[in-house]
C-alpha atoms as a PDB file:
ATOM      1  CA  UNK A   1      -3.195  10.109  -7.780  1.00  0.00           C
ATOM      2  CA  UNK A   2      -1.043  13.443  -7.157  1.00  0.00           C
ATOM      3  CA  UNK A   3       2.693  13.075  -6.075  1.00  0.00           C
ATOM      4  CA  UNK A   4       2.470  15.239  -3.250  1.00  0.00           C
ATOM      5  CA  UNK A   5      -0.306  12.664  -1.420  1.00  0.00           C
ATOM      6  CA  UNK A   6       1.667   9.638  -2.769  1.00  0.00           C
ATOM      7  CA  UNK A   7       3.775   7.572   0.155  1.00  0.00           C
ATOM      8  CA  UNK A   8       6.683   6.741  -2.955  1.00  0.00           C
ATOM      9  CA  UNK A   9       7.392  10.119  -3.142  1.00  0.00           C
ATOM     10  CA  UNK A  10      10.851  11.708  -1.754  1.00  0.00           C
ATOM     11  CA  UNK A  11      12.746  14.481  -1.755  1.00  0.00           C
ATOM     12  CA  UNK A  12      16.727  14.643  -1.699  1.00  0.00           C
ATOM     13  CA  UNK A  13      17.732  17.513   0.125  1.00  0.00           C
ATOM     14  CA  UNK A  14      17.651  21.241  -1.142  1.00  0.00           C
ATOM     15  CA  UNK A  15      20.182  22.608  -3.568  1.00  0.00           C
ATOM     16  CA  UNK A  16      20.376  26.293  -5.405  1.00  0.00           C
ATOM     17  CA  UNK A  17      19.260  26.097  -8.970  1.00  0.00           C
ATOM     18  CA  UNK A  18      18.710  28.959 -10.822  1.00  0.00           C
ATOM     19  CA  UNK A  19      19.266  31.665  -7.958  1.00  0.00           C
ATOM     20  CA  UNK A  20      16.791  29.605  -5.700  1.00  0.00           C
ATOM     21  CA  UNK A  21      16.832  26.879  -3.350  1.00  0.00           C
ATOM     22  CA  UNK A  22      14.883  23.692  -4.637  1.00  0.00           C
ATOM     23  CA  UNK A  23      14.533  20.411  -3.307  1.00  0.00           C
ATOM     24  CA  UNK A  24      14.458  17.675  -6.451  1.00  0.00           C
ATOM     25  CA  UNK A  25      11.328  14.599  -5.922  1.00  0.00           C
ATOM     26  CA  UNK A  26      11.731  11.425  -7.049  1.00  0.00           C
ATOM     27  CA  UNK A  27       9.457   8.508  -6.977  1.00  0.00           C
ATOM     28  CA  UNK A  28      10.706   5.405  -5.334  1.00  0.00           C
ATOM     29  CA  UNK A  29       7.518   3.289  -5.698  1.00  0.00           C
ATOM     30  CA  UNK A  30       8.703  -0.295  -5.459  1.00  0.00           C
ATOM     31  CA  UNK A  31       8.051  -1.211  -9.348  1.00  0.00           C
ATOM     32  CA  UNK A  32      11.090   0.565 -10.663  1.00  0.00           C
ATOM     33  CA  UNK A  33      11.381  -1.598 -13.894  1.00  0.00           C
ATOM     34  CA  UNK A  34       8.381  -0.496 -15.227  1.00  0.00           C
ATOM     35  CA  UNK A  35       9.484   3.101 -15.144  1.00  0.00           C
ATOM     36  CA  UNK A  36      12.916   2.436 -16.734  1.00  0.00           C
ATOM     37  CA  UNK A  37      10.571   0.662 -19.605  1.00  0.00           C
ATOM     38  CA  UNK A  38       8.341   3.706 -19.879  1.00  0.00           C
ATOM     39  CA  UNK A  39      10.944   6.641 -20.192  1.00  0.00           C
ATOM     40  CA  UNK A  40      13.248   4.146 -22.450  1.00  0.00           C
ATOM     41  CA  UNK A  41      10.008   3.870 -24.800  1.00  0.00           C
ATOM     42  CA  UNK A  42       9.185   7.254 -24.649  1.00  0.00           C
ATOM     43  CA  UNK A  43      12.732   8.367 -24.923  1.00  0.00           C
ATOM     44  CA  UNK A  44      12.871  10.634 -21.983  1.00  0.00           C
ATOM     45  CA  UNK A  45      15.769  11.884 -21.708  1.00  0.00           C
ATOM     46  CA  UNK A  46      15.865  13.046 -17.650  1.00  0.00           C
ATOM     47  CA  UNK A  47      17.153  11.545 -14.623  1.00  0.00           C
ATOM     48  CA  UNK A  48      15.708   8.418 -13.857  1.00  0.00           C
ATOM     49  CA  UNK A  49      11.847   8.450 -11.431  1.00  0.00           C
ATOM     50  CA  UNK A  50      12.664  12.220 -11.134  1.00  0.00           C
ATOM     51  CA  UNK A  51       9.336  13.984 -10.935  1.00  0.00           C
ATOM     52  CA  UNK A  52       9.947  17.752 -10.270  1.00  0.00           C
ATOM     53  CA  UNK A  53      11.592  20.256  -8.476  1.00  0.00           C
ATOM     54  CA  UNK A  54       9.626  21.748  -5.495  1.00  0.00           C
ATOM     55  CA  UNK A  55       9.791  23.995  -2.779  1.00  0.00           C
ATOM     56  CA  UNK A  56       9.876  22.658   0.674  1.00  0.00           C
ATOM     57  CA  UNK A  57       8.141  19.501   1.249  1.00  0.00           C
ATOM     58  CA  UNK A  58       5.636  18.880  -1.493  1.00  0.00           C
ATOM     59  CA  UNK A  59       6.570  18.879  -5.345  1.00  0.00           C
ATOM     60  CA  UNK A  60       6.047  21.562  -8.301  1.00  0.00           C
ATOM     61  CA  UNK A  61       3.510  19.012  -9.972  1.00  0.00           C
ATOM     62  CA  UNK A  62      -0.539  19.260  -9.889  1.00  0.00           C
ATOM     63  CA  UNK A  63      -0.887  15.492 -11.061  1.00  0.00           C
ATOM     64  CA  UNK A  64       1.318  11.946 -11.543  1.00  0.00           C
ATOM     65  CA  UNK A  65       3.719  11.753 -14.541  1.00  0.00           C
ATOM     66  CA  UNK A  66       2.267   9.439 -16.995  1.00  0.00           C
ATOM     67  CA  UNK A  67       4.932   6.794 -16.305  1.00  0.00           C
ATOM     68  CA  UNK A  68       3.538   6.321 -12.526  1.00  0.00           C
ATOM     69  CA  UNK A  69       3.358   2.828 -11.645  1.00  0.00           C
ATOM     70  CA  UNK A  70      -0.218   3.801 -10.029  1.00  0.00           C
ATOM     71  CA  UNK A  71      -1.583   4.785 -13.357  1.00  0.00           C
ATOM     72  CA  UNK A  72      -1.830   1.779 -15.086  1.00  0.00           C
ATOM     73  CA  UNK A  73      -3.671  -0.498 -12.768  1.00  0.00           C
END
């Protein structure tokens, strides 16, 4: 599953980061706990569901992160 055909994928609006505009994707997939579980386990240390930054519409990512609800069934 890739995050830019996923229908729990969305974008907050635009911001400038690093000279640049860039929209930031999270994933709002229904199963939120399981997430939390994943990057607690895994220590990640990032804003919670965030996925990437992108430009325009569609994320900066070519696959799902490894904590995507989709993934494990």
């Amino acid at each position: 599953m890739k995050c830019k055909s996923c229908e729990h994928c969305s974008c907050k609006p635009p911001h400038i980061y690093s000279g640049g505009l860039k929209s930031l994707f999270y994933c709002n997939h229904p199963e939120q706990q399981h997430i939390h579980d994943y990057e607690k386990e895994h220590k990640i240390l990032k804003e919670h569901s965030f996925i990437s930054f992108g430009i325009g519409q569609s994320p900066d990512i070519k696959t799902s992160p490894r904590w995507c609800p989709l993934k494990k069934k």
